[in-house]
Protein backbone atom coordinates (compact mmCIF):
# COMPACT_ATOMS: atom_id res chain seq x y z
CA UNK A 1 -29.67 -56.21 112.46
CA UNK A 2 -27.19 -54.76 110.31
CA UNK A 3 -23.30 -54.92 110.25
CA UNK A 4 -23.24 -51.54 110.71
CA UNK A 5 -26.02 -51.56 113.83
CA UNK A 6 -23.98 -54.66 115.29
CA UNK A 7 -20.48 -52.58 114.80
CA UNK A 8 -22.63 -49.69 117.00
CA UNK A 9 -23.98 -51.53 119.21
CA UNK A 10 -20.46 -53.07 119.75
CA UNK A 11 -19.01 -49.90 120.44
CA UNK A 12 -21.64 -47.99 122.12
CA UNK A 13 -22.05 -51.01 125.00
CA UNK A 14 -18.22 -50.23 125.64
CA UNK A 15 -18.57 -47.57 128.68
CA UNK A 16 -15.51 -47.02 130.23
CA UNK A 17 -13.32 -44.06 131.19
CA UNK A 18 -10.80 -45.04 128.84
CA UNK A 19 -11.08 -43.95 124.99
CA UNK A 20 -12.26 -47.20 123.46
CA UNK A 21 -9.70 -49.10 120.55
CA UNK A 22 -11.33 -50.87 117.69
CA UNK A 23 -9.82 -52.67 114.76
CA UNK A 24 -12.07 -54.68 112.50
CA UNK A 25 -10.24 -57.59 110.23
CA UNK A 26 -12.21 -59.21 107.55
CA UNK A 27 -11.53 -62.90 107.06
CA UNK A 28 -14.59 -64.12 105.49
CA UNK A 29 -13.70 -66.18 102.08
CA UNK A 30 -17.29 -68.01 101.73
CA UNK A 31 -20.48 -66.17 100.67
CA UNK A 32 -23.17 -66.26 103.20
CA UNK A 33 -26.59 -65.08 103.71
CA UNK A 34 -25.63 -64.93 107.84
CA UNK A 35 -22.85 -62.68 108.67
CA UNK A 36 -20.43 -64.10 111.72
CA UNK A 37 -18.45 -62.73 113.81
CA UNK A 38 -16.11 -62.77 116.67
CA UNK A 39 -14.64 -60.62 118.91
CA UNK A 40 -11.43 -60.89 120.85
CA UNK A 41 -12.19 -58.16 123.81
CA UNK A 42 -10.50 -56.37 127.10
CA UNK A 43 -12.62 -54.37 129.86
CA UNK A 44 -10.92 -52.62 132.72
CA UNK A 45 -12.23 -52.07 136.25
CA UNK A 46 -9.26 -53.63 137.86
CA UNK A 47 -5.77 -53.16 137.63
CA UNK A 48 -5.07 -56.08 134.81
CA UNK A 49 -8.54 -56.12 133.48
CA UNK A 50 -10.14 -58.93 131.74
CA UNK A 51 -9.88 -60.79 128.24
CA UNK A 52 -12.83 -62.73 126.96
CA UNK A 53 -14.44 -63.44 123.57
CA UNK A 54 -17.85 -62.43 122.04
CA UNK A 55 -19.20 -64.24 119.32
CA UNK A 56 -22.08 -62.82 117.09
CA UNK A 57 -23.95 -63.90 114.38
CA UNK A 58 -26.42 -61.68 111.97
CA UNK A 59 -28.89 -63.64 110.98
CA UNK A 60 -30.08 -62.50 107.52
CA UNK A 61 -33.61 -64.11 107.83
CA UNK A 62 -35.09 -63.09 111.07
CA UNK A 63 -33.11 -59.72 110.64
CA UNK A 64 -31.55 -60.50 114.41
CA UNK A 65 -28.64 -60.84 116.24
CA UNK A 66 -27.10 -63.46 118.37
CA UNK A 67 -24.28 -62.70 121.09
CA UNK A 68 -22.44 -64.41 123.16
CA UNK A 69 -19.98 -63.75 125.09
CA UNK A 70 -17.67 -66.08 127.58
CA UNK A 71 -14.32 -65.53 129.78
CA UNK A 72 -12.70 -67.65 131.68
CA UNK A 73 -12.07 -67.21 136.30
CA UNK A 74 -10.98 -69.33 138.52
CA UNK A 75 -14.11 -70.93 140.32
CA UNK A 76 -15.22 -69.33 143.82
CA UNK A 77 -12.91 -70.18 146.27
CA UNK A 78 -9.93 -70.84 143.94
CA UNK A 79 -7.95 -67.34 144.81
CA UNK A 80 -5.46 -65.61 142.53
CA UNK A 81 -2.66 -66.16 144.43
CA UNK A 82 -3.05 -69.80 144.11
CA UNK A 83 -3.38 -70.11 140.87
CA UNK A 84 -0.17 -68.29 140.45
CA UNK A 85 1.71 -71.82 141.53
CA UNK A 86 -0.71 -74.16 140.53
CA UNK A 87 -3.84 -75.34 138.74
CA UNK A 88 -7.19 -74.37 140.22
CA UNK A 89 -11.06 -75.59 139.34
CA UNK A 90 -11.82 -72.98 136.81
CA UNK A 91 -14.64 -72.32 134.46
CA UNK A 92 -16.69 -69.99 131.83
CA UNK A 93 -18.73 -67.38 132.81
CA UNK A 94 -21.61 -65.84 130.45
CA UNK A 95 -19.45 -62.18 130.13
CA UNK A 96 -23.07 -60.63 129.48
CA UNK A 97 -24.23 -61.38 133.05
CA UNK A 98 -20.67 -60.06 134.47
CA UNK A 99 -21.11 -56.80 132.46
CA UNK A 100 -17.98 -57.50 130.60
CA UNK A 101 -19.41 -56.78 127.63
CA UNK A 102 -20.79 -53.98 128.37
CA UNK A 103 -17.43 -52.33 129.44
CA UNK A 104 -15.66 -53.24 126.27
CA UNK A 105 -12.60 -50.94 126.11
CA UNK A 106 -10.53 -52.83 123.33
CA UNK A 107 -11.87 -54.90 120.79
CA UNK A 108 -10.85 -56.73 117.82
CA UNK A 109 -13.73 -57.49 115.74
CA UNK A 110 -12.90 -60.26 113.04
CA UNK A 111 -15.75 -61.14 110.38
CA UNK A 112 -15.33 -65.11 109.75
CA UNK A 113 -16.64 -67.74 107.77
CA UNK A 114 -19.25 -70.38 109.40
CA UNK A 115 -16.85 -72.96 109.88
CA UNK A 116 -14.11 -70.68 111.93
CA UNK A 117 -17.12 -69.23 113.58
CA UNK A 118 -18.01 -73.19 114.81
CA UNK A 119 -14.13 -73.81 115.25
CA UNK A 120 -13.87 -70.90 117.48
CA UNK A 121 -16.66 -71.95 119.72
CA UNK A 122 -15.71 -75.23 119.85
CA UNK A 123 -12.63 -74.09 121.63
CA UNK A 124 -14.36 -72.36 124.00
CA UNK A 125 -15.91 -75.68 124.85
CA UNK A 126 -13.17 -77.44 125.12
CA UNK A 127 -11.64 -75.12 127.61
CA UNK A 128 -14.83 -75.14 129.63
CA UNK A 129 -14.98 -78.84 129.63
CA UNK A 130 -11.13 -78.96 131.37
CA UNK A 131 -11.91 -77.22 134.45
CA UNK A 132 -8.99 -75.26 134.88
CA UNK A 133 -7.45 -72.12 135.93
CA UNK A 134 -3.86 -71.23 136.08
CA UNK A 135 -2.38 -68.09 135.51
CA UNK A 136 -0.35 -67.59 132.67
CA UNK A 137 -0.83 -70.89 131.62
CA UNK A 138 -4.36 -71.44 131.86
CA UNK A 139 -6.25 -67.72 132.22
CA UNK A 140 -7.99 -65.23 130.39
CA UNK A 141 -5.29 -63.85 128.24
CA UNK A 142 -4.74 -67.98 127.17
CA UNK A 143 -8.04 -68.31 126.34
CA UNK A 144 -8.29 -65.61 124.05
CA UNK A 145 -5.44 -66.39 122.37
CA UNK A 146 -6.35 -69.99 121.68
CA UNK A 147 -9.74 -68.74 119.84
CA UNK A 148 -7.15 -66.60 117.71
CA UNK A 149 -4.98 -69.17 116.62
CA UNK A 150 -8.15 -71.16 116.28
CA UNK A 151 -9.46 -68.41 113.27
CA UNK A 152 -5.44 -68.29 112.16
CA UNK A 153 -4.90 -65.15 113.42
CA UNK A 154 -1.15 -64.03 114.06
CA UNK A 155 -1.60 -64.15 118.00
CA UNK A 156 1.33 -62.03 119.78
CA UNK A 157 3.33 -64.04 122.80
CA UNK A 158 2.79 -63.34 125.91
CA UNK A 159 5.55 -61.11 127.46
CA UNK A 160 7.07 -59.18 130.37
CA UNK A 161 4.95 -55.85 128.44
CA UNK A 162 1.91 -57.44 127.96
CA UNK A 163 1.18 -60.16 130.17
CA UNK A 164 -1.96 -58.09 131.88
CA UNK A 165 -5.18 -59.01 129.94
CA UNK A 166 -5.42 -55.62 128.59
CA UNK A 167 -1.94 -55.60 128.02
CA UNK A 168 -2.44 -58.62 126.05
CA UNK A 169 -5.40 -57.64 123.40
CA UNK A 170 -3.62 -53.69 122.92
CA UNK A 171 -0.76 -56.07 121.69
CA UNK A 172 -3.14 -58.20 119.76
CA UNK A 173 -4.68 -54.78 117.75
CA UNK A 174 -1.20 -53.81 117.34
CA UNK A 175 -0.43 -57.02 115.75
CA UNK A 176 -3.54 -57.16 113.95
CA UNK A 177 -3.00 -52.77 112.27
CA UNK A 178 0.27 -54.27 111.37
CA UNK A 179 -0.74 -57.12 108.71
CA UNK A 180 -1.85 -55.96 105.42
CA UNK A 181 -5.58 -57.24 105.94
CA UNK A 182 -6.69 -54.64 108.48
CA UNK A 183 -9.11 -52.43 107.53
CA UNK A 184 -8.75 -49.28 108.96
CA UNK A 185 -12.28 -48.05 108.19
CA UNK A 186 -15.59 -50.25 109.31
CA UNK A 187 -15.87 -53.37 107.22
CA UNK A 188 -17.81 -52.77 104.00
CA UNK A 189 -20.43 -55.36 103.69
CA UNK A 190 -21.97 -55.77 100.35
């Protein structure tokens, strides 16, 4: 698959009733013959939404690519209101069975090198391996922004204006249009 048919297919599995916001940011330093990828990501369908991370790779031999995609709830009977004043079991959840993915409403899509690419995931292990769920400490919105500082991306605090998960990533394109290394078109790939 091509950058350009991944980019698509990015966008066109984003169905929502909202317009959908995409930034691309090119970090990549190393040449490659695999392109990587990942994806910080809001849906809506509630009224905070949902923050999760999508990570994609193009492989350049077997012309395919690989997605996934993982968010972090609070385990079944852990409810929302408490983990607003404590800790709860929490875990990852495969965002392509939940149909996160495919209602993608803002995206930043950030082309890495292999080794951020493995970084990245690795956090995402490491949060799945503690268990946990707290809200503003320990949610979605957290997550997300750990696997940003993790690529040493400029990750926005979490505020009174954008402590929603949605909230959250339209401050994180915001952030992102504002540094000199956005692109503002797709990312050319040679």
């Amino acid at each position: 698959m091509t950058p350009k048919l991944f980019l698509a297919l990015a966008c066109s599995a984003a169905i929502s009733i909202q317009a959908q916001t995409v930034k691309t940011l090119d970090l990549h330093t190393q040449p490659s013959k695999n392109v990587f990828y990942v994806v910080l990501a809001s849906r809506g369908g509630s009224a905070t939404g949902h923050a999760f991370v999508v990570w994609g790779i193009e492989d350049a031999k077997t012309h395919r690519t690989t997605v996934r995609a993982e968010g972090l709830y609070p385990e079944g009977n852990s409810s929302s209101c408490s983990s607003q004043v404590r800790t709860v079991p929490g875990g990852m959840l495969d965002e392509l069975k939940t149909h996160s993915f495919q209602s993608i409403d803002q995206e930043l899509i950030v082309r890495v090198d292999e080794a951020d690419y493995r970084r990245s995931w690795q956090v995402a292990r490491e949060w799945e391996c503690r268990h946990e769920y707290s809200l503003f400490r320990r949610d979605c919105v957290e997550f997300v922004r750990a696997v940003g500082l993790a690529l040493g991306i400029e990750m926005p605090r979490r505020g009174v204006t954008r402590w929603t998960p949605r909230a959250y990533v339209r401050a994180v394109l915001a952030s992102a249009e504002a540094s000199a290394s956005i692109s503002r078109r797709p990312i050319a790939f040679p």
